[in-house]
C-alpha atoms as a PDB file:
ATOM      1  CA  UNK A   1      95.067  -2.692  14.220  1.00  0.00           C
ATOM      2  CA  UNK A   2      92.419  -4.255  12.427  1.00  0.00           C
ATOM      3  CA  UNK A   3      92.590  -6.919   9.721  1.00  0.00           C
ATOM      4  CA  UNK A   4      91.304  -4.265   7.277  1.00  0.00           C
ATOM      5  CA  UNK A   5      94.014  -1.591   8.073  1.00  0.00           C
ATOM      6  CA  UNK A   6      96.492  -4.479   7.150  1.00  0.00           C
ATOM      7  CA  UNK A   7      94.666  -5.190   4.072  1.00  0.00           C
ATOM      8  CA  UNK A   8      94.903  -1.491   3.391  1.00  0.00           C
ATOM      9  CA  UNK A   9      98.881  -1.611   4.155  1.00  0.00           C
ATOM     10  CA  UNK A  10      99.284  -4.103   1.766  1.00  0.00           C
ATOM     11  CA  UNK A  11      97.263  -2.986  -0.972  1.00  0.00           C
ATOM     12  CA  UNK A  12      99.816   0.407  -0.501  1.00  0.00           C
ATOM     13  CA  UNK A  13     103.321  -1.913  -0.397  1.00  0.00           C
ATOM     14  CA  UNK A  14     105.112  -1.379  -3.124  1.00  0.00           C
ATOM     15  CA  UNK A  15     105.390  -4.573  -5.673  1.00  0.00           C
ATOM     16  CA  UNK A  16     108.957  -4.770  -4.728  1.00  0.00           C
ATOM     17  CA  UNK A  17     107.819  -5.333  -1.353  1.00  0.00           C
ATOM     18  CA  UNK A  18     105.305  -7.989  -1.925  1.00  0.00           C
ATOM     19  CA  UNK A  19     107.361 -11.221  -2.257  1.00  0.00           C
ATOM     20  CA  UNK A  20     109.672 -10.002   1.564  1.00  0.00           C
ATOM     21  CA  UNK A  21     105.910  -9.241   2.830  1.00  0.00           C
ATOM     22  CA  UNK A  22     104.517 -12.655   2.297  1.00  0.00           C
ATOM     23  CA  UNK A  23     107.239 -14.655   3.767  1.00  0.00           C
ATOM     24  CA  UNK A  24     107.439 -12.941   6.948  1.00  0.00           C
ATOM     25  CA  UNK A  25     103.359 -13.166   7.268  1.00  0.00           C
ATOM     26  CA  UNK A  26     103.262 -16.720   6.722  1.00  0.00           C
ATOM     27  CA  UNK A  27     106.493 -16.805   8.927  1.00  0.00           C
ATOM     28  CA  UNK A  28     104.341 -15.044  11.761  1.00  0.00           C
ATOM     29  CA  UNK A  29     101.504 -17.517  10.595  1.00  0.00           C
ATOM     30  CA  UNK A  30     103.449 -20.825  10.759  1.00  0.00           C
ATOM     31  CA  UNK A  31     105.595 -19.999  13.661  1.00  0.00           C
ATOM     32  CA  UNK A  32     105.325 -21.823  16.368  1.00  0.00           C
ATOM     33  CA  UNK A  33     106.994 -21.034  19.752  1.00  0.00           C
ATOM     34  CA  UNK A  34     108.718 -23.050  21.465  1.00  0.00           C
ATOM     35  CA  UNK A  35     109.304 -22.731  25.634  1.00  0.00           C
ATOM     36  CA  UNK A  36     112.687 -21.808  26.648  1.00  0.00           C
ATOM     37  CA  UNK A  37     114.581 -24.724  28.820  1.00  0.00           C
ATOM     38  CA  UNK A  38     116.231 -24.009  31.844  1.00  0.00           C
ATOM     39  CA  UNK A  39     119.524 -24.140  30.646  1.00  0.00           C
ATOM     40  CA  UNK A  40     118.872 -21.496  27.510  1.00  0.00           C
ATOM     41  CA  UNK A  41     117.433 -19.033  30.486  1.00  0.00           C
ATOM     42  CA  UNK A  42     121.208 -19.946  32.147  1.00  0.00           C
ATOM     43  CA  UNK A  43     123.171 -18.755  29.112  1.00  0.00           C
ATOM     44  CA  UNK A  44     120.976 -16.168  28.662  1.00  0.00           C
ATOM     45  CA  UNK A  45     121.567 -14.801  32.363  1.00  0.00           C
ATOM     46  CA  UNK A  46     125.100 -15.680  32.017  1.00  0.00           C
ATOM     47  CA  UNK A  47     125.069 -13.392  28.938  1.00  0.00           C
ATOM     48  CA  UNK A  48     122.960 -10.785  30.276  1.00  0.00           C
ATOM     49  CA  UNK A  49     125.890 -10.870  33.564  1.00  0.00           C
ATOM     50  CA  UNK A  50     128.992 -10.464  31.327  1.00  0.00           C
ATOM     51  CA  UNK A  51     128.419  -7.975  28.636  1.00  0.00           C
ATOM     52  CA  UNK A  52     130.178  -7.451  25.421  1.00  0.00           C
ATOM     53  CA  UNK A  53     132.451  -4.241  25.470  1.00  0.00           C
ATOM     54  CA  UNK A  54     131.392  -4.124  21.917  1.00  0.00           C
ATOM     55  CA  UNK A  55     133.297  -2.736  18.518  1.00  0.00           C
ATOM     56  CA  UNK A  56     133.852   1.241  18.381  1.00  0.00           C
ATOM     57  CA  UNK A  57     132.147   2.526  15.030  1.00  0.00           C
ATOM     58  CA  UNK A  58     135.257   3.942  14.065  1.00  0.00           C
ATOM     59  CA  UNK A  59     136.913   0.666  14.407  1.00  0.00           C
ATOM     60  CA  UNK A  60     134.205  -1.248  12.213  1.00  0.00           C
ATOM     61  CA  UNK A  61     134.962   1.735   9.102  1.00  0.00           C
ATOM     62  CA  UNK A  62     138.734   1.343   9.610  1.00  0.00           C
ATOM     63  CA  UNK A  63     138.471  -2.616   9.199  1.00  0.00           C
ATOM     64  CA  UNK A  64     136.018  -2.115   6.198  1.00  0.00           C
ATOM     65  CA  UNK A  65     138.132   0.628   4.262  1.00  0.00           C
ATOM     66  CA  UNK A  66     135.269   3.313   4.966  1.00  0.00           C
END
């Protein structure tokens, strides 16, 4: 994608839009990455090696009343 097609894709966002659209471009502008450690890539792993079961859909509705 070229600069212009994302001119063009803003021009079309709705005004609504505008103000989310701005902070996450100068988010993506201003961001600045920072390396991962060792030990963050050892929780992750340890993470990755011991999965969540996770929450049944049905469960979620029954907790929120839906």
């Amino acid at each position: 994608m070229s600069k212009e097609q994302l001119h063009e894709l803003v021009n079309r966002l709705p005004e609504s839009e505008i103000a989310p659209a701005a902070r996450y471009l100068e988010f993506l502008v201003n961001h600045e990455e920072q390396p991962v450690d060792r030990e963050m890539l050892a929780r992750i792993d340890a993470a990755r090696a011991r999965p969540s079961p996770g929450i049944p859909h049905e469960e979620i509705l029954r907790e929120f009343g839906v």
